[in-house]
C-alpha atoms as a PDB file:
ATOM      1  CA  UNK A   1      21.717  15.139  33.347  1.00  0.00           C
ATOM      2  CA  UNK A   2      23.750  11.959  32.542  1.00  0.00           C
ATOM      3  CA  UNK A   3      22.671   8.861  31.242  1.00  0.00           C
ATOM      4  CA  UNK A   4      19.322   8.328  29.241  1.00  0.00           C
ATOM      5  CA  UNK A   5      16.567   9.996  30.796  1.00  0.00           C
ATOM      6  CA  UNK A   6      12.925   8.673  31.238  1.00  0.00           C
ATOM      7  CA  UNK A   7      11.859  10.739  27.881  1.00  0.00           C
ATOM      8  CA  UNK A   8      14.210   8.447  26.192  1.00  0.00           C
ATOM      9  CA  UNK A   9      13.041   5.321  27.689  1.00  0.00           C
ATOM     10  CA  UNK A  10       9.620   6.404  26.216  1.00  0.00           C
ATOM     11  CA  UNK A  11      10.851   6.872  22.931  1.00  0.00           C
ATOM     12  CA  UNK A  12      12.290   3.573  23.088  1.00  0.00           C
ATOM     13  CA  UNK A  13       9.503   1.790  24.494  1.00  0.00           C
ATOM     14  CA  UNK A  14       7.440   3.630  21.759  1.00  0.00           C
ATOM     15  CA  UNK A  15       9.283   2.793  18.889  1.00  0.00           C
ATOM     16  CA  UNK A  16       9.227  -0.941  20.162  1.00  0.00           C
ATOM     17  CA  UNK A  17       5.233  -1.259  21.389  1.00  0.00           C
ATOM     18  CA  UNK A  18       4.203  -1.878  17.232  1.00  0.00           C
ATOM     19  CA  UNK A  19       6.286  -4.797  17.201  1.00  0.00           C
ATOM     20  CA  UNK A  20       5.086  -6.047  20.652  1.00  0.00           C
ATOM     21  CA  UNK A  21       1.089  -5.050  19.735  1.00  0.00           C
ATOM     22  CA  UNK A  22       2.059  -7.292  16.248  1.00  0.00           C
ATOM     23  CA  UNK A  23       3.280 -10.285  18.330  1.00  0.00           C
ATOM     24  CA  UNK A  24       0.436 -10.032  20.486  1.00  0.00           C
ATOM     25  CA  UNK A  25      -2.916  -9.797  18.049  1.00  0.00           C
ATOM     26  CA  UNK A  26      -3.706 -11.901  15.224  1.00  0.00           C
ATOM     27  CA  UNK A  27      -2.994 -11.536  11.382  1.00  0.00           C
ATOM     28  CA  UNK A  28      -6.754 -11.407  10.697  1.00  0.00           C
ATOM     29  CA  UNK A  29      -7.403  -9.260  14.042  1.00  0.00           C
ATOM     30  CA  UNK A  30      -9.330  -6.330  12.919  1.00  0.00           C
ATOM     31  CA  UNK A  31      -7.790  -2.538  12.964  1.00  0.00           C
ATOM     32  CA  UNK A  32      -9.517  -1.697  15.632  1.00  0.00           C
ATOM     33  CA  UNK A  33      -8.377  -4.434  18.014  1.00  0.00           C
ATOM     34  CA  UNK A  34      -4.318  -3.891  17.116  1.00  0.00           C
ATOM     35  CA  UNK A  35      -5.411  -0.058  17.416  1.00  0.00           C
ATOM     36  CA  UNK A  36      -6.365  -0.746  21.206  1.00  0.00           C
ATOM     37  CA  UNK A  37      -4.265  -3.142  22.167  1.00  0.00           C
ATOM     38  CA  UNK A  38      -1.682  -0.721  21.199  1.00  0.00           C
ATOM     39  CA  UNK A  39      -3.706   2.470  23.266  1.00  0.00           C
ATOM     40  CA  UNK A  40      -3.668   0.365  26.651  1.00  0.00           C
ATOM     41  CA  UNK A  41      -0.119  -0.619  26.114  1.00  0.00           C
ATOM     42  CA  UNK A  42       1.086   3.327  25.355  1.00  0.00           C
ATOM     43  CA  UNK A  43      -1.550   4.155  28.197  1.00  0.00           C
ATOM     44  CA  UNK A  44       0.749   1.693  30.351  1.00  0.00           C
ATOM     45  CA  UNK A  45       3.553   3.087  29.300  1.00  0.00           C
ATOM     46  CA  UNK A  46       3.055   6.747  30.128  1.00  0.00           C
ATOM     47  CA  UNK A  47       1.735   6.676  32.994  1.00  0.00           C
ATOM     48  CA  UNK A  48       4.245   4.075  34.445  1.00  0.00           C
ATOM     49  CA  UNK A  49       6.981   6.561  33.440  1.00  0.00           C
ATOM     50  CA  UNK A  50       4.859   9.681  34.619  1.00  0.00           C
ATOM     51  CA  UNK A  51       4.164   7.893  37.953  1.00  0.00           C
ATOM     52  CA  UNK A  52       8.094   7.044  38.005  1.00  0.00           C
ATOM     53  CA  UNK A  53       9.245  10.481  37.450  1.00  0.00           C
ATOM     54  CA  UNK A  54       6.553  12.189  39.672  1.00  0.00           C
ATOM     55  CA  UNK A  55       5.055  14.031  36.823  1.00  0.00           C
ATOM     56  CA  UNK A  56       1.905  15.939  37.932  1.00  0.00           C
ATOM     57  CA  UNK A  57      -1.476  14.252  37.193  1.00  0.00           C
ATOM     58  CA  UNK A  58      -2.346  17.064  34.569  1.00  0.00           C
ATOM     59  CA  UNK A  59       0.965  15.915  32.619  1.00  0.00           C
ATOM     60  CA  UNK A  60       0.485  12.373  32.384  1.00  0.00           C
ATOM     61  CA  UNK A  61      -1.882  12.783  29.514  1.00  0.00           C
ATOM     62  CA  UNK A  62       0.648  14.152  27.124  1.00  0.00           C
ATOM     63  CA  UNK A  63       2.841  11.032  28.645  1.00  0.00           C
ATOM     64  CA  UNK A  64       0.692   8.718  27.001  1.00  0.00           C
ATOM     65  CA  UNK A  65      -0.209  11.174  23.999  1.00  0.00           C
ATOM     66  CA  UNK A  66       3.879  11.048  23.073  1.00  0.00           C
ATOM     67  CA  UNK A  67       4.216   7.525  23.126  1.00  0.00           C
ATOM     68  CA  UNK A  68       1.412   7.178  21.305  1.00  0.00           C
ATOM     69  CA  UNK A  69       2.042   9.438  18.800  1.00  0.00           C
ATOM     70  CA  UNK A  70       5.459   7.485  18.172  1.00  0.00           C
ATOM     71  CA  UNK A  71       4.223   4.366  18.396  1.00  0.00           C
ATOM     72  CA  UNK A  72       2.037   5.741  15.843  1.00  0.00           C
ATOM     73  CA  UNK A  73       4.663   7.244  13.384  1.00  0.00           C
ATOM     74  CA  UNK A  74       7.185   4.277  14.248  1.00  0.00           C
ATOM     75  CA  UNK A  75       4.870   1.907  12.940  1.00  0.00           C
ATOM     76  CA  UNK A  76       3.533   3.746   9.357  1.00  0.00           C
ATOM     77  CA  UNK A  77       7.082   5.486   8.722  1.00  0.00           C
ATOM     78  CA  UNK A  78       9.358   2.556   9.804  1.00  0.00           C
ATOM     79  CA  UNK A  79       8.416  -1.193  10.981  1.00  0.00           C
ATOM     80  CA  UNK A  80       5.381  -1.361   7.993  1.00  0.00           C
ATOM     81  CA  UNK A  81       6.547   0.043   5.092  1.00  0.00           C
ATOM     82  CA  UNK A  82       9.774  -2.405   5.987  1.00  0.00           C
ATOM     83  CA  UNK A  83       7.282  -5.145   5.956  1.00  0.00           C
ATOM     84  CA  UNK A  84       8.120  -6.430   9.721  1.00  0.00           C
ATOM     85  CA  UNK A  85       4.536  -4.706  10.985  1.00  0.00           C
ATOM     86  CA  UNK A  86       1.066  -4.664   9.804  1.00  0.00           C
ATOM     87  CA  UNK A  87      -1.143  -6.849   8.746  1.00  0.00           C
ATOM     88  CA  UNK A  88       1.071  -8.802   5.912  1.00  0.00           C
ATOM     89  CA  UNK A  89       4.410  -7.914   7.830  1.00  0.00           C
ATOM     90  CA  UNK A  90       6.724 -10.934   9.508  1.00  0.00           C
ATOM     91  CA  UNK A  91       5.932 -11.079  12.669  1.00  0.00           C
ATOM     92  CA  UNK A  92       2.313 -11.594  11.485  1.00  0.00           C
ATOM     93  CA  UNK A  93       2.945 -14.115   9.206  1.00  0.00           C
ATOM     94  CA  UNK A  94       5.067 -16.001  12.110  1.00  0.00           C
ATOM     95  CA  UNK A  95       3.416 -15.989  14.974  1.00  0.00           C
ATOM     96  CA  UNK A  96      -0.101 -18.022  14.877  1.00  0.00           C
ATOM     97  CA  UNK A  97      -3.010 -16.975  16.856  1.00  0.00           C
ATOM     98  CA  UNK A  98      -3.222 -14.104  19.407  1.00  0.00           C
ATOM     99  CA  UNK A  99      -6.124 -11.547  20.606  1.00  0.00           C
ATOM    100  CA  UNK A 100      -8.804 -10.858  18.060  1.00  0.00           C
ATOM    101  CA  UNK A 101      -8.493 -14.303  16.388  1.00  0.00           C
ATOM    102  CA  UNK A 102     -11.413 -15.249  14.282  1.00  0.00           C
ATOM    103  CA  UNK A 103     -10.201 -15.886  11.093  1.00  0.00           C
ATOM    104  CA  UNK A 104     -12.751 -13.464   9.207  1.00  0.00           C
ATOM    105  CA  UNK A 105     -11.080 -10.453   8.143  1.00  0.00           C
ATOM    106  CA  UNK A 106      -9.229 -10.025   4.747  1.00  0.00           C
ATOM    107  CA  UNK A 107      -6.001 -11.595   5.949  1.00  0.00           C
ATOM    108  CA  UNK A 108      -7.550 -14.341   8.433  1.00  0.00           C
ATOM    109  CA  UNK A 109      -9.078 -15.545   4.811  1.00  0.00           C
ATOM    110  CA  UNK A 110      -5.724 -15.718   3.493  1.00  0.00           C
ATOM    111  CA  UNK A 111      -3.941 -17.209   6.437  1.00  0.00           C
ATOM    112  CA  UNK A 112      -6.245 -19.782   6.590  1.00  0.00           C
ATOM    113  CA  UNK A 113      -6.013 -20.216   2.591  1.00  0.00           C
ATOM    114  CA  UNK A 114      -2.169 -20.092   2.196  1.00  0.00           C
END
């Protein structure tokens, strides 16, 4: 087949749903909330592309279990240990607000200090 197939487009959209779940939370948003956020939007994901391709129902599960997996391994192998991800990473420091603002976590404290 020609041209970049739907698993690619996964990959892709993958790789990029870290830097969309940082944008999207708040520095001082606890682990939990980024670690949702980011399970509906690889949810989204797979099953859009499942639904698009006319995967089965029974394989749409390891849809979303692929891009979460490297959304996953993008985000501790790649986009945080380059310091544009997590909770001390750029996009966090440069975007204000976002879900799971309160201010109380480790790094809200240090927003609001610094």
């Amino acid at each position: 087949m020609n041209g970049v197939t739907p698993e690619w487009w996964q990959t892709l959209i993958g790789v990029l749903l870290p830097l969309v779940t940082a944008l999207a939370t708040a520095r001082g948003a606890s682990p939990a909330v980024k670690a949702g956020l980011l399970a509906v939007l690889a949810t989204l994901t797979g099953a859009a592309s499942g639904i698009a391709t006319g995967a089965a129902p029974s394989e749409l599960f390891s849809e979303v279990v692929m891009v979460f997996v490297v959304a996953v391994a993008t985000h501790y192998g790649f986009w945080k240990p380059t310091t544009v991800t997590g909770s001390a990473g750029a996009i966090q420091r440069s975007v204000p607000g976002g879900l799971g603002y309160g201010g109380t976590g480790r790094h809200g404290r240090q927003a609001e200090a610094g």
